[in-house]
PDB file of N, CA and C in Angstrom:
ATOM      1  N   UNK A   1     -79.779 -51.159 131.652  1.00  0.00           N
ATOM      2  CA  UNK A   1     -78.348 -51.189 131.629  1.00  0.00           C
ATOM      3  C   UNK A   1     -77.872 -50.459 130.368  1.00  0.00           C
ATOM      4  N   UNK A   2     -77.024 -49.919 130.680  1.00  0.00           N
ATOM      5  CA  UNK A   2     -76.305 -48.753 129.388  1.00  0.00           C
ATOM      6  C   UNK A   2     -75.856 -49.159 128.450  1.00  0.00           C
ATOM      7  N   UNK A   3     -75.452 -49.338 127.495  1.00  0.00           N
ATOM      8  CA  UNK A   3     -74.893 -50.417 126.139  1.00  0.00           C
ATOM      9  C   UNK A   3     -73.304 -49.503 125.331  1.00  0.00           C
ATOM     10  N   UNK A   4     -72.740 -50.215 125.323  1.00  0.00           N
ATOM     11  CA  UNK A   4     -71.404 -50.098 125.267  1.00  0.00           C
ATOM     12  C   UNK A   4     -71.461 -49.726 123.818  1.00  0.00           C
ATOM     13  N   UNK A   5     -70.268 -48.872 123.457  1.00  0.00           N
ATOM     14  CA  UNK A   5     -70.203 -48.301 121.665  1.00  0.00           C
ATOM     15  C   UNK A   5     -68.900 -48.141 121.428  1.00  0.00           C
ATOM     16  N   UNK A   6     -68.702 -49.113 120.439  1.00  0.00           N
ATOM     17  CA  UNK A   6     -67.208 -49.475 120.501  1.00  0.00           C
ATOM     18  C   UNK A   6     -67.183 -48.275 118.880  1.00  0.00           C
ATOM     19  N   UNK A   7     -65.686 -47.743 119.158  1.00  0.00           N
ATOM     20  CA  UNK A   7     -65.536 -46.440 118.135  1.00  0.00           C
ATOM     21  C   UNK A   7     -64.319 -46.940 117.465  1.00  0.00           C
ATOM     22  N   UNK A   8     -64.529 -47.283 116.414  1.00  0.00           N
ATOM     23  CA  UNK A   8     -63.182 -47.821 115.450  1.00  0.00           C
ATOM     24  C   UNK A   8     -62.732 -46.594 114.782  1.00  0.00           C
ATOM     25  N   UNK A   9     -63.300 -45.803 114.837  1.00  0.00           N
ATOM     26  CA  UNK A   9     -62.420 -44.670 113.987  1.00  0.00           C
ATOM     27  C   UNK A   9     -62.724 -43.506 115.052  1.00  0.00           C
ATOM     28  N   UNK A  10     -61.785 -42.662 115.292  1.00  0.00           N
ATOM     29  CA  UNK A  10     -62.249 -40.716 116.181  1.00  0.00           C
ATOM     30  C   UNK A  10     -61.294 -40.009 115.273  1.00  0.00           C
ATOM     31  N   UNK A  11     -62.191 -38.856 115.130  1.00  0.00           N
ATOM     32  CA  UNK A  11     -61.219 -38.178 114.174  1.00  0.00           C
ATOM     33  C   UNK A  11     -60.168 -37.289 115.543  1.00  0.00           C
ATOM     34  N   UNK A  12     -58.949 -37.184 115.181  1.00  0.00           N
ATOM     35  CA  UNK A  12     -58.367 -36.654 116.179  1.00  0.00           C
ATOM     36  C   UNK A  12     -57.712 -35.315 115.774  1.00  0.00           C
ATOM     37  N   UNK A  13     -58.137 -34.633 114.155  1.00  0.00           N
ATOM     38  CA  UNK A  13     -57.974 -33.356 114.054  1.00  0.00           C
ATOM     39  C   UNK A  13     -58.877 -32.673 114.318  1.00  0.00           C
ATOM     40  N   UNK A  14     -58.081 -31.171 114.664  1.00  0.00           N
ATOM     41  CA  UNK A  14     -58.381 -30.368 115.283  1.00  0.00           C
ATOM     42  C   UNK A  14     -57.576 -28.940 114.824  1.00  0.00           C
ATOM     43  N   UNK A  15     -58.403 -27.670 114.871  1.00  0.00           N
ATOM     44  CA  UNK A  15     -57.128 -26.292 114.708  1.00  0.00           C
ATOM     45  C   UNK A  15     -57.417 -25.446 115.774  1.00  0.00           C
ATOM     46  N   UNK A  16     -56.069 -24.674 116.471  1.00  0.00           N
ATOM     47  CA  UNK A  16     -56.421 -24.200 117.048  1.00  0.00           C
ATOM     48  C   UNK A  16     -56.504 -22.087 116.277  1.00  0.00           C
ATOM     49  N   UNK A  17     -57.776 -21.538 116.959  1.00  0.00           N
ATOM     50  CA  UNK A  17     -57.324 -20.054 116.165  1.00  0.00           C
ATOM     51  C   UNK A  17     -55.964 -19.278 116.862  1.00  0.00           C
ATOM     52  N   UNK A  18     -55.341 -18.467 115.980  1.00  0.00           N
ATOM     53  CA  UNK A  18     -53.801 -18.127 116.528  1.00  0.00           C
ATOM     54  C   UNK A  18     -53.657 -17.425 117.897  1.00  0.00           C
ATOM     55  N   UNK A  19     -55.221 -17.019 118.437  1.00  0.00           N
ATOM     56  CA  UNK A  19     -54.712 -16.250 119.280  1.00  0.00           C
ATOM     57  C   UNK A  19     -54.902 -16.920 121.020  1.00  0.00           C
ATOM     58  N   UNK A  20     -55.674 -18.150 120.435  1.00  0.00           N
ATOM     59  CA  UNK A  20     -55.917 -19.495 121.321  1.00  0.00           C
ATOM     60  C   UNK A  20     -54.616 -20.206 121.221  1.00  0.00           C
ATOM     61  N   UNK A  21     -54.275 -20.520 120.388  1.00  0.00           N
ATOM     62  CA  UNK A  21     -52.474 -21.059 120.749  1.00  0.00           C
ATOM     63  C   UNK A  21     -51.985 -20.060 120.904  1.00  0.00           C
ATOM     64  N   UNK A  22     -51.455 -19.216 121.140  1.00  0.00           N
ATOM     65  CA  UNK A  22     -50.432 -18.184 121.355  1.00  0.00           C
ATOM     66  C   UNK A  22     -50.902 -17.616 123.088  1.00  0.00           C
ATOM     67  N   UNK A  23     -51.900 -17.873 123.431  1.00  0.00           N
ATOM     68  CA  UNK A  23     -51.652 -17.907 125.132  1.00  0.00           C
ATOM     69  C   UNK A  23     -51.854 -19.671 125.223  1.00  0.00           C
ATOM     70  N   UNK A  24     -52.170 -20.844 124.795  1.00  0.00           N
ATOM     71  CA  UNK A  24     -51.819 -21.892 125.156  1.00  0.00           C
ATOM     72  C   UNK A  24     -50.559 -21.995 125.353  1.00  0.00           C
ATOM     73  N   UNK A  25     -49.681 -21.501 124.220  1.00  0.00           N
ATOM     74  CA  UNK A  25     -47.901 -21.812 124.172  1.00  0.00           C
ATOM     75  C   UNK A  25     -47.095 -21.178 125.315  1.00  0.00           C
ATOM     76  N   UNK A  26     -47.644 -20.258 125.640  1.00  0.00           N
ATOM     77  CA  UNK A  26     -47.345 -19.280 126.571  1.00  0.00           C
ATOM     78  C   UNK A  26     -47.483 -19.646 127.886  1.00  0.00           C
ATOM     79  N   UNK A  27     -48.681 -20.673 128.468  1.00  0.00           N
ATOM     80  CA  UNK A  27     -48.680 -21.633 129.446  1.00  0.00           C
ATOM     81  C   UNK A  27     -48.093 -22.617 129.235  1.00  0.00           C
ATOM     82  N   UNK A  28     -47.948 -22.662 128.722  1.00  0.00           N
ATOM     83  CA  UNK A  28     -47.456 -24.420 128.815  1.00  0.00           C
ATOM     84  C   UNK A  28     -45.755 -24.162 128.662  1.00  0.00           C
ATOM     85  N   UNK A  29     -45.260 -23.147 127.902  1.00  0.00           N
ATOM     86  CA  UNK A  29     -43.578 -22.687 127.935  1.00  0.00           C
ATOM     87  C   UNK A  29     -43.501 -21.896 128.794  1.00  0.00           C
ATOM     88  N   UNK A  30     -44.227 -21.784 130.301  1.00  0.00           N
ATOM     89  CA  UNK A  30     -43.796 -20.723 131.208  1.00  0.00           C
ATOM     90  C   UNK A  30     -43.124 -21.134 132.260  1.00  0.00           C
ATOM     91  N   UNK A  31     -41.667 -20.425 132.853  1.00  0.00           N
ATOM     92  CA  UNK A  31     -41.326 -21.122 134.097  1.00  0.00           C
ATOM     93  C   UNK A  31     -41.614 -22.071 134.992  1.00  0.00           C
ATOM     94  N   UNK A  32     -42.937 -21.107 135.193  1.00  0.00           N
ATOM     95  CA  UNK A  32     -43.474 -22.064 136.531  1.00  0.00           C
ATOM     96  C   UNK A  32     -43.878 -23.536 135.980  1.00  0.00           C
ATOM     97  N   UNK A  33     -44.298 -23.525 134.789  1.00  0.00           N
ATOM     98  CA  UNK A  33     -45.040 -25.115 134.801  1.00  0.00           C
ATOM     99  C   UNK A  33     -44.036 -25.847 133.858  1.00  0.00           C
ATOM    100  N   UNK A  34     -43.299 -25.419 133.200  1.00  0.00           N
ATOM    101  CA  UNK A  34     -42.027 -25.828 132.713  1.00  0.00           C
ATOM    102  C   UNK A  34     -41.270 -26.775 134.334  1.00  0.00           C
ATOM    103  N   UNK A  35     -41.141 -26.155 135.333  1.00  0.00           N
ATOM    104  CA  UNK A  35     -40.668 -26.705 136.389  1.00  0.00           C
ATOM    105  C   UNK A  35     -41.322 -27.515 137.333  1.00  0.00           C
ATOM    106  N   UNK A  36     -42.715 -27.018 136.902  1.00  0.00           N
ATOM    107  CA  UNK A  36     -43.669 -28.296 137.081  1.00  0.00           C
ATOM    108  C   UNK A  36     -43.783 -29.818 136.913  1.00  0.00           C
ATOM    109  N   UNK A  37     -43.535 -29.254 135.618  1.00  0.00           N
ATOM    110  CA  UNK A  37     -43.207 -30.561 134.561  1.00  0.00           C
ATOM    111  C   UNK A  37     -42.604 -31.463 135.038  1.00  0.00           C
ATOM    112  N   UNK A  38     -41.283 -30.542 135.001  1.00  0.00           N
ATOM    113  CA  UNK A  38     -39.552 -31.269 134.991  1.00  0.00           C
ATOM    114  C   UNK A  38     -39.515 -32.359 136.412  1.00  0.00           C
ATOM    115  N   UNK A  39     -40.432 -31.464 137.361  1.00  0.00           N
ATOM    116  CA  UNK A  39     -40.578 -32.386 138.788  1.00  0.00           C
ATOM    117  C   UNK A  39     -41.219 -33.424 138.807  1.00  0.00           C
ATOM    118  N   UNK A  40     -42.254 -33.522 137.943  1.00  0.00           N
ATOM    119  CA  UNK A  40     -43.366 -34.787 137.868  1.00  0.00           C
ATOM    120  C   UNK A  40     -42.901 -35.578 137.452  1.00  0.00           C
ATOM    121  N   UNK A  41     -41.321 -35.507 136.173  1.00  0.00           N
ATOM    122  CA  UNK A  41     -41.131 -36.695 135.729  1.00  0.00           C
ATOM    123  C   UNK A  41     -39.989 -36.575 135.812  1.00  0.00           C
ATOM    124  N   UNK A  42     -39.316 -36.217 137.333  1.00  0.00           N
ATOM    125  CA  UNK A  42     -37.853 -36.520 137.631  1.00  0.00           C
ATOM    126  C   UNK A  42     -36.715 -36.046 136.870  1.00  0.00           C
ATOM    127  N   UNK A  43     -36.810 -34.728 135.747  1.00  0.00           N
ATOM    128  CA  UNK A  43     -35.927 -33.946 134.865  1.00  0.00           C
ATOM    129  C   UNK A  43     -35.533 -33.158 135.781  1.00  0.00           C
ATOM    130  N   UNK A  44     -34.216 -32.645 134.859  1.00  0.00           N
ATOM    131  CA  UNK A  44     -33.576 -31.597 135.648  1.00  0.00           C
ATOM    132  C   UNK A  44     -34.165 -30.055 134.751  1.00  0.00           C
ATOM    133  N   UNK A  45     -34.568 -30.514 133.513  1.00  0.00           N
ATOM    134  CA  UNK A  45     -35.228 -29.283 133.043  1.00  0.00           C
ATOM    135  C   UNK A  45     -36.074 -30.065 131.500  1.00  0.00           C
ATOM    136  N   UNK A  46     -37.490 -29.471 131.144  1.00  0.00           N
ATOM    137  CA  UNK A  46     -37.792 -29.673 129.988  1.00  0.00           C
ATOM    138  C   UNK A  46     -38.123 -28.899 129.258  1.00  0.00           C
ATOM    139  N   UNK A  47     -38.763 -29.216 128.034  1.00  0.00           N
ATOM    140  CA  UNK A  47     -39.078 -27.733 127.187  1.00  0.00           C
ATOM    141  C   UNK A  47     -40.247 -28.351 126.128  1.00  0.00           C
ATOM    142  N   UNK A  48     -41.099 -27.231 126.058  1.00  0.00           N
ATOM    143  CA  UNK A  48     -42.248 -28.088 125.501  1.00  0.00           C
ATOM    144  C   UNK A  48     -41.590 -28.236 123.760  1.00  0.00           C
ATOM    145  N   UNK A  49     -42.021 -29.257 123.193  1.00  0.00           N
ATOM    146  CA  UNK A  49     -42.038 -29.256 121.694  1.00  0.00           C
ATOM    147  C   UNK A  49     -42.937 -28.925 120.760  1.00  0.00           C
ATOM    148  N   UNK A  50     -44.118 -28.128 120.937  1.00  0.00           N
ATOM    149  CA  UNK A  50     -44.866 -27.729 120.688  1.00  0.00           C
ATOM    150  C   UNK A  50     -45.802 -28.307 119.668  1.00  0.00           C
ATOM    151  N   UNK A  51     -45.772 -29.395 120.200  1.00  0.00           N
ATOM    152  CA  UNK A  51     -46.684 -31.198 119.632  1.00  0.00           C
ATOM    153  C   UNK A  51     -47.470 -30.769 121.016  1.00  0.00           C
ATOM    154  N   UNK A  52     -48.825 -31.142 120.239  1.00  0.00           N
ATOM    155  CA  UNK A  52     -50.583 -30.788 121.029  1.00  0.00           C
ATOM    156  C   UNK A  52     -51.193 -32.388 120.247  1.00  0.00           C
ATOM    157  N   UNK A  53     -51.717 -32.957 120.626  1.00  0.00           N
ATOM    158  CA  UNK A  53     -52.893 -33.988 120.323  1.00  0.00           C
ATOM    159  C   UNK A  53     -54.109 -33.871 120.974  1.00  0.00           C
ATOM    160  N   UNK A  54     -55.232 -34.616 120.675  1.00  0.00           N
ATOM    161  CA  UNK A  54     -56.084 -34.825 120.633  1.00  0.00           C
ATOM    162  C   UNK A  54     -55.873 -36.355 121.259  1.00  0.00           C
ATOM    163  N   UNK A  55     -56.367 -36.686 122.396  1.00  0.00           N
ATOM    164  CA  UNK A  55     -56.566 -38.086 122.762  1.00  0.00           C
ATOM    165  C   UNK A  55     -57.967 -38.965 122.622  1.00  0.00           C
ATOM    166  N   UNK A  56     -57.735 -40.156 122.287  1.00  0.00           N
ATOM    167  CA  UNK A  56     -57.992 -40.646 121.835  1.00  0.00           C
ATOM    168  C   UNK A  56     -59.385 -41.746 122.401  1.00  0.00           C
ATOM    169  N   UNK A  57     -60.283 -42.760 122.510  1.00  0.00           N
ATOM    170  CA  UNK A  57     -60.888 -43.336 123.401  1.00  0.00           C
ATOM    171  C   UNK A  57     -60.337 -44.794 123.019  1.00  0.00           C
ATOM    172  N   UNK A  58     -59.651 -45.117 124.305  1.00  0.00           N
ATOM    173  CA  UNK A  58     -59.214 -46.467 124.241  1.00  0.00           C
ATOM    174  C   UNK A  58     -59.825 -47.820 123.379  1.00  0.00           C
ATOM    175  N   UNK A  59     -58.770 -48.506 122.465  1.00  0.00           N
ATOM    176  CA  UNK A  59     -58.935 -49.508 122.018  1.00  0.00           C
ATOM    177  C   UNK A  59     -57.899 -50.352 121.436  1.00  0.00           C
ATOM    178  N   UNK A  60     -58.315 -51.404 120.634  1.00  0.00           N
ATOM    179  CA  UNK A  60     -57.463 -52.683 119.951  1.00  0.00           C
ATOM    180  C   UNK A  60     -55.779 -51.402 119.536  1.00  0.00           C
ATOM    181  N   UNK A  61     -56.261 -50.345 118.958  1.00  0.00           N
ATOM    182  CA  UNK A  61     -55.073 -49.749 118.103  1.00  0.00           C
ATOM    183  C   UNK A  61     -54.656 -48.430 119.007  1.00  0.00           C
ATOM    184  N   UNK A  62     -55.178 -48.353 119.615  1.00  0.00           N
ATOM    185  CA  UNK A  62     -54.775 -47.395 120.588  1.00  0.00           C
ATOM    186  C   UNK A  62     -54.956 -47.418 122.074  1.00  0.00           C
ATOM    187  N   UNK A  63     -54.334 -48.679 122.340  1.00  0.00           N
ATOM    188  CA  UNK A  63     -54.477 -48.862 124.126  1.00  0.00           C
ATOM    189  C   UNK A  63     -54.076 -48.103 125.399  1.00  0.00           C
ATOM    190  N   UNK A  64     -53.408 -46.852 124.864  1.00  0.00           N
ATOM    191  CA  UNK A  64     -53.467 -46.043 125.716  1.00  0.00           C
ATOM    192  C   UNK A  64     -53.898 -44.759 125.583  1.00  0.00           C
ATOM    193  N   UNK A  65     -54.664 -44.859 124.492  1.00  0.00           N
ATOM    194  CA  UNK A  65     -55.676 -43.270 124.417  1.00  0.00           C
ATOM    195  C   UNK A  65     -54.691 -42.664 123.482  1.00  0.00           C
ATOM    196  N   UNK A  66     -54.054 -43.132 122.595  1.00  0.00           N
ATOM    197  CA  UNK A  66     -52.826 -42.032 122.149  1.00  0.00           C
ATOM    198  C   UNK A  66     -52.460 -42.668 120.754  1.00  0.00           C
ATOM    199  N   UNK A  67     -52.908 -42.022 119.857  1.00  0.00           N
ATOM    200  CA  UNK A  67     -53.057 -42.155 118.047  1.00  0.00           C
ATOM    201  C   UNK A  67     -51.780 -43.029 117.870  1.00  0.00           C
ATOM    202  N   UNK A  68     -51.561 -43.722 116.867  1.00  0.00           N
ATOM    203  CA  UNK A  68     -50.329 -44.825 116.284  1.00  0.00           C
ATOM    204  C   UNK A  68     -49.048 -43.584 116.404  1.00  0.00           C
ATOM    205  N   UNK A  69     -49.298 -42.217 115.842  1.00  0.00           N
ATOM    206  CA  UNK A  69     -48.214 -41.547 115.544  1.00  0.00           C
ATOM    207  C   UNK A  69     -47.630 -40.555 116.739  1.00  0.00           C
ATOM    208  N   UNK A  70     -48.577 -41.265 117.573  1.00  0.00           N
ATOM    209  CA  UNK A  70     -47.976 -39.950 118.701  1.00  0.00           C
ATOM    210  C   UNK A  70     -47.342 -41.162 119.681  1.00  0.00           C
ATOM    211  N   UNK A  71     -47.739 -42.747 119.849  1.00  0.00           N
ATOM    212  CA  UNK A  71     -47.067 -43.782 120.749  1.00  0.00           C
ATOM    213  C   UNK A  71     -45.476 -43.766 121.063  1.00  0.00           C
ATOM    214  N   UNK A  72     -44.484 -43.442 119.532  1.00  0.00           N
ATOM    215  CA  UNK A  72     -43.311 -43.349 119.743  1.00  0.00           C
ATOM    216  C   UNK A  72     -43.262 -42.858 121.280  1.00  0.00           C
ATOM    217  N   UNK A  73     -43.631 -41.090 121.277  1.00  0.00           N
ATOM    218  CA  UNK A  73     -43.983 -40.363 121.890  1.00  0.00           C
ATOM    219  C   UNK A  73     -43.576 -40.856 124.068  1.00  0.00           C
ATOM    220  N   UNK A  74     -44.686 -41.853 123.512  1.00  0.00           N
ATOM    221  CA  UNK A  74     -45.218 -42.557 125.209  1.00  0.00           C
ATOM    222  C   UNK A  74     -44.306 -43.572 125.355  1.00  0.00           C
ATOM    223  N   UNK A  75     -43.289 -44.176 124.507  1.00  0.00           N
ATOM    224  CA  UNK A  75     -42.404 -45.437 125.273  1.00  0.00           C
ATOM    225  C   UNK A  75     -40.961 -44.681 125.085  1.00  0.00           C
ATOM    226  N   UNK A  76     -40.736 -43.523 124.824  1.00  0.00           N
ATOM    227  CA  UNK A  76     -39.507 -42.944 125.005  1.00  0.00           C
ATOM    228  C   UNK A  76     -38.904 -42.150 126.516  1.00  0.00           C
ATOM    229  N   UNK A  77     -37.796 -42.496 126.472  1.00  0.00           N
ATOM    230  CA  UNK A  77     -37.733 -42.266 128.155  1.00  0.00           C
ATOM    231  C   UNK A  77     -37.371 -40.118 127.764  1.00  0.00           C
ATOM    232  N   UNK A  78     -37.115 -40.089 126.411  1.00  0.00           N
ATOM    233  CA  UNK A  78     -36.691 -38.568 126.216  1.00  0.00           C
ATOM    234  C   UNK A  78     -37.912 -37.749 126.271  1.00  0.00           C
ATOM    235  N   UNK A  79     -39.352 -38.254 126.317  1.00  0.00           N
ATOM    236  CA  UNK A  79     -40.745 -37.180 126.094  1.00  0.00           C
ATOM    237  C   UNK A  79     -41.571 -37.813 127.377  1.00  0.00           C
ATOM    238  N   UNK A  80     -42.439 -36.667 127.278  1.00  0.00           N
ATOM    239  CA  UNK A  80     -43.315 -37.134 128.556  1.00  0.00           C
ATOM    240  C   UNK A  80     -44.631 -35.855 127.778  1.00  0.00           C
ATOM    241  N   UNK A  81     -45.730 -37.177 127.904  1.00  0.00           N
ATOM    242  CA  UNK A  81     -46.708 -36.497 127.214  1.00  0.00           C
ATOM    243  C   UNK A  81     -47.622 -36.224 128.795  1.00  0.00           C
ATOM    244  N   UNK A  82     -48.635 -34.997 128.283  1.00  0.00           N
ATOM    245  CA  UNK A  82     -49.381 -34.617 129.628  1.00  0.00           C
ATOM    246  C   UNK A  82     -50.504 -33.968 129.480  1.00  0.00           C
ATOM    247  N   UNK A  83     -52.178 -34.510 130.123  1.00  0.00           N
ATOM    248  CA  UNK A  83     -53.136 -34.110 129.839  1.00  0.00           C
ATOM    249  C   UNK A  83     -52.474 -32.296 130.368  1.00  0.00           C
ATOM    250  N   UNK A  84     -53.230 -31.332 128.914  1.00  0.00           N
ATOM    251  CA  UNK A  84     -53.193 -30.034 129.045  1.00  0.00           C
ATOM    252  C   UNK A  84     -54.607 -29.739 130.488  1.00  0.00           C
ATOM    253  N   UNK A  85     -53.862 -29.016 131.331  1.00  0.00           N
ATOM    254  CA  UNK A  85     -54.258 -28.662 132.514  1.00  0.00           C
ATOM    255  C   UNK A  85     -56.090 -27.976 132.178  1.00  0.00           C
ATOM    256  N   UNK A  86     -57.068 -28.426 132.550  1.00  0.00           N
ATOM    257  CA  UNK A  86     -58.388 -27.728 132.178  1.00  0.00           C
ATOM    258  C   UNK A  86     -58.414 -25.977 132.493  1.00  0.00           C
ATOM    259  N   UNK A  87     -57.780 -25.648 133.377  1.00  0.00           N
ATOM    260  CA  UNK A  87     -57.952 -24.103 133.226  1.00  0.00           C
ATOM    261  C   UNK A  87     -56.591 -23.443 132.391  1.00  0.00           C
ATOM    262  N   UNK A  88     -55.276 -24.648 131.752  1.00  0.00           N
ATOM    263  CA  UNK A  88     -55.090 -23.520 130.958  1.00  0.00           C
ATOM    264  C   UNK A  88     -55.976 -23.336 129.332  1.00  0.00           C
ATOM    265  N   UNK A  89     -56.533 -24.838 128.859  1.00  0.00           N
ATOM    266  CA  UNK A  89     -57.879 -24.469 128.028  1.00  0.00           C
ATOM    267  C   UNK A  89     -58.722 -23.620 128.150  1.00  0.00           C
ATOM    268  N   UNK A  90     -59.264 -23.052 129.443  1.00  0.00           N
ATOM    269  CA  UNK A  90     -60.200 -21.909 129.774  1.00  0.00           C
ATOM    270  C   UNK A  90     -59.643 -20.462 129.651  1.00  0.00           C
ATOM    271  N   UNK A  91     -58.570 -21.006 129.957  1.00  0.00           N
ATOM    272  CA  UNK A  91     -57.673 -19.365 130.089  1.00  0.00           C
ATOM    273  C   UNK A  91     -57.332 -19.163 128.439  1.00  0.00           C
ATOM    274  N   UNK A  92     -57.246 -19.921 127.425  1.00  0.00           N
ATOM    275  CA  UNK A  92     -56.481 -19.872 126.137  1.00  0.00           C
ATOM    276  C   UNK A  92     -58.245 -19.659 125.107  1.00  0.00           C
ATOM    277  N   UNK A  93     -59.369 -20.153 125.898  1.00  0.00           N
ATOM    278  CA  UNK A  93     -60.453 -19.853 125.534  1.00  0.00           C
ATOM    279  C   UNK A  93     -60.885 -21.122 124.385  1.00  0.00           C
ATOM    280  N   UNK A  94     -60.520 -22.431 124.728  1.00  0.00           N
ATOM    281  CA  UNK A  94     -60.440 -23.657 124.183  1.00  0.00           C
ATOM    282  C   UNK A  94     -61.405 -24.260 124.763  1.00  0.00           C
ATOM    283  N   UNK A  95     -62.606 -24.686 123.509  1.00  0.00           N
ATOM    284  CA  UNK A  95     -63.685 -25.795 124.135  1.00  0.00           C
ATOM    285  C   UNK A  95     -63.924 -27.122 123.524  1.00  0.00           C
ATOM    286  N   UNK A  96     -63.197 -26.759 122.127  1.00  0.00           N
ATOM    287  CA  UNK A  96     -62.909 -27.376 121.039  1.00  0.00           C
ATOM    288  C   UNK A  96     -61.956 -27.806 120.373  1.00  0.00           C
ATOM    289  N   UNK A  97     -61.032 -28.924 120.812  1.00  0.00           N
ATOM    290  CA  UNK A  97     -61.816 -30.080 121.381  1.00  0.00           C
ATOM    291  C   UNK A  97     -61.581 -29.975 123.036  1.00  0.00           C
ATOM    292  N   UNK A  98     -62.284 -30.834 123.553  1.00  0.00           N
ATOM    293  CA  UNK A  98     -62.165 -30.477 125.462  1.00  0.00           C
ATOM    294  C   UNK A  98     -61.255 -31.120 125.863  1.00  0.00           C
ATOM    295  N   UNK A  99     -60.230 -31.897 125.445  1.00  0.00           N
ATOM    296  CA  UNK A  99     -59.215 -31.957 126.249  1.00  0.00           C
ATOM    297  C   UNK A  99     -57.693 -32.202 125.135  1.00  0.00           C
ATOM    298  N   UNK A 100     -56.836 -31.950 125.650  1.00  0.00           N
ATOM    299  CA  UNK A 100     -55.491 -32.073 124.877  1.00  0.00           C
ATOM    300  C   UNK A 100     -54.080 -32.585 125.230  1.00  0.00           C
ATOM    301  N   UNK A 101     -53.838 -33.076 124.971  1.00  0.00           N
ATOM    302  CA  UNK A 101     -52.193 -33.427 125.288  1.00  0.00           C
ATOM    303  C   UNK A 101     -51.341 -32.476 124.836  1.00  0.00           C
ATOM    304  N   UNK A 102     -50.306 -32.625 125.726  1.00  0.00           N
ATOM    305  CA  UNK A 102     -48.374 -31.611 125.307  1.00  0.00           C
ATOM    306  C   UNK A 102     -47.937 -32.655 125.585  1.00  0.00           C
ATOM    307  N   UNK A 103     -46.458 -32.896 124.375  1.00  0.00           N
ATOM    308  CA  UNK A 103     -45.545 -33.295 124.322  1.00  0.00           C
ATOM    309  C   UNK A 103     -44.734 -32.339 124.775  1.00  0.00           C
ATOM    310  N   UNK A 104     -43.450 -32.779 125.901  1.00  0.00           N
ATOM    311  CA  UNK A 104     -42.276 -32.328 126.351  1.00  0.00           C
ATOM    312  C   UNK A 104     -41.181 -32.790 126.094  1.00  0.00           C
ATOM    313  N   UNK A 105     -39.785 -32.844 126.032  1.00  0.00           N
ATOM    314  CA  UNK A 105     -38.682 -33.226 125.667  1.00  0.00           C
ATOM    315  C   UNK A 105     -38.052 -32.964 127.247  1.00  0.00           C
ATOM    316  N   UNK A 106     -37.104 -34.090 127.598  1.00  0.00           N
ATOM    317  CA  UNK A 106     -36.086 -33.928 128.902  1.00  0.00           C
ATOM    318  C   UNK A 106     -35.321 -33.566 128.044  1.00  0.00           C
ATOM    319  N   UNK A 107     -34.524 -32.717 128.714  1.00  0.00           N
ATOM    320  CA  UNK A 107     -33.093 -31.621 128.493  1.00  0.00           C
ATOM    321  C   UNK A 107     -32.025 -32.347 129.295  1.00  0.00           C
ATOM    322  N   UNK A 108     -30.882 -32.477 128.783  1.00  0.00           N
ATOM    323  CA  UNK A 108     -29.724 -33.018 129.671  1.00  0.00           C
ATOM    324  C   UNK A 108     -29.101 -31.625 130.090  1.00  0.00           C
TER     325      UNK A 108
END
């Protein structure tokens, strides 16, 4: 039987090189998935804020995978955070770290 490893600390920095964010930003602020977005969480339009995290592995201080400073984040009805899609990491040439969150803002 496999044995469980409880992680009290993950480091959750990370950099990205400029030319790996600069086609990440570019997906993630493009029409089409901008309107993507806006549909998944019932907006009439959003816009990314260009807040990226690193998620987290569930526990006591972070019960939903999501660092103390990014939670505001997840109980506000104005943001909607969203695992970054795996092929736009492939397309931006991101392996490091393997997965990421975007913060969005609803637009009135």
């Amino acid at each position: 039987m496999a044995q469980l490893r409880i992680i009290n600390n993950f480091d959750t920095s990370f950099a990205l090189e400029t030319e790996a964010q600069k086609v990440l930003f570019g997906l993630l602020e493009s029409d089409g998935f901008l309107g993507q977005v806006a549909g998944q969480i019932e907006a009439q339009k959003v816009e990314f804020t260009g807040i990226l995290f690193q998620p987290v592995p569930h526990g006591p201080g972070t019960p939903r995978g999501i660092s103390p400073e990014f939670a505001e984040y997840f109980t506000s009805r104005e943001y909607a955070i969203i695992n970054i899609p795996p092929n736009f990491m492939f397309k931006a040439r991101i392996s490091n770290p393997s997965r990421l969150c975007a913060i969005f803002r609803r637009l009135k």
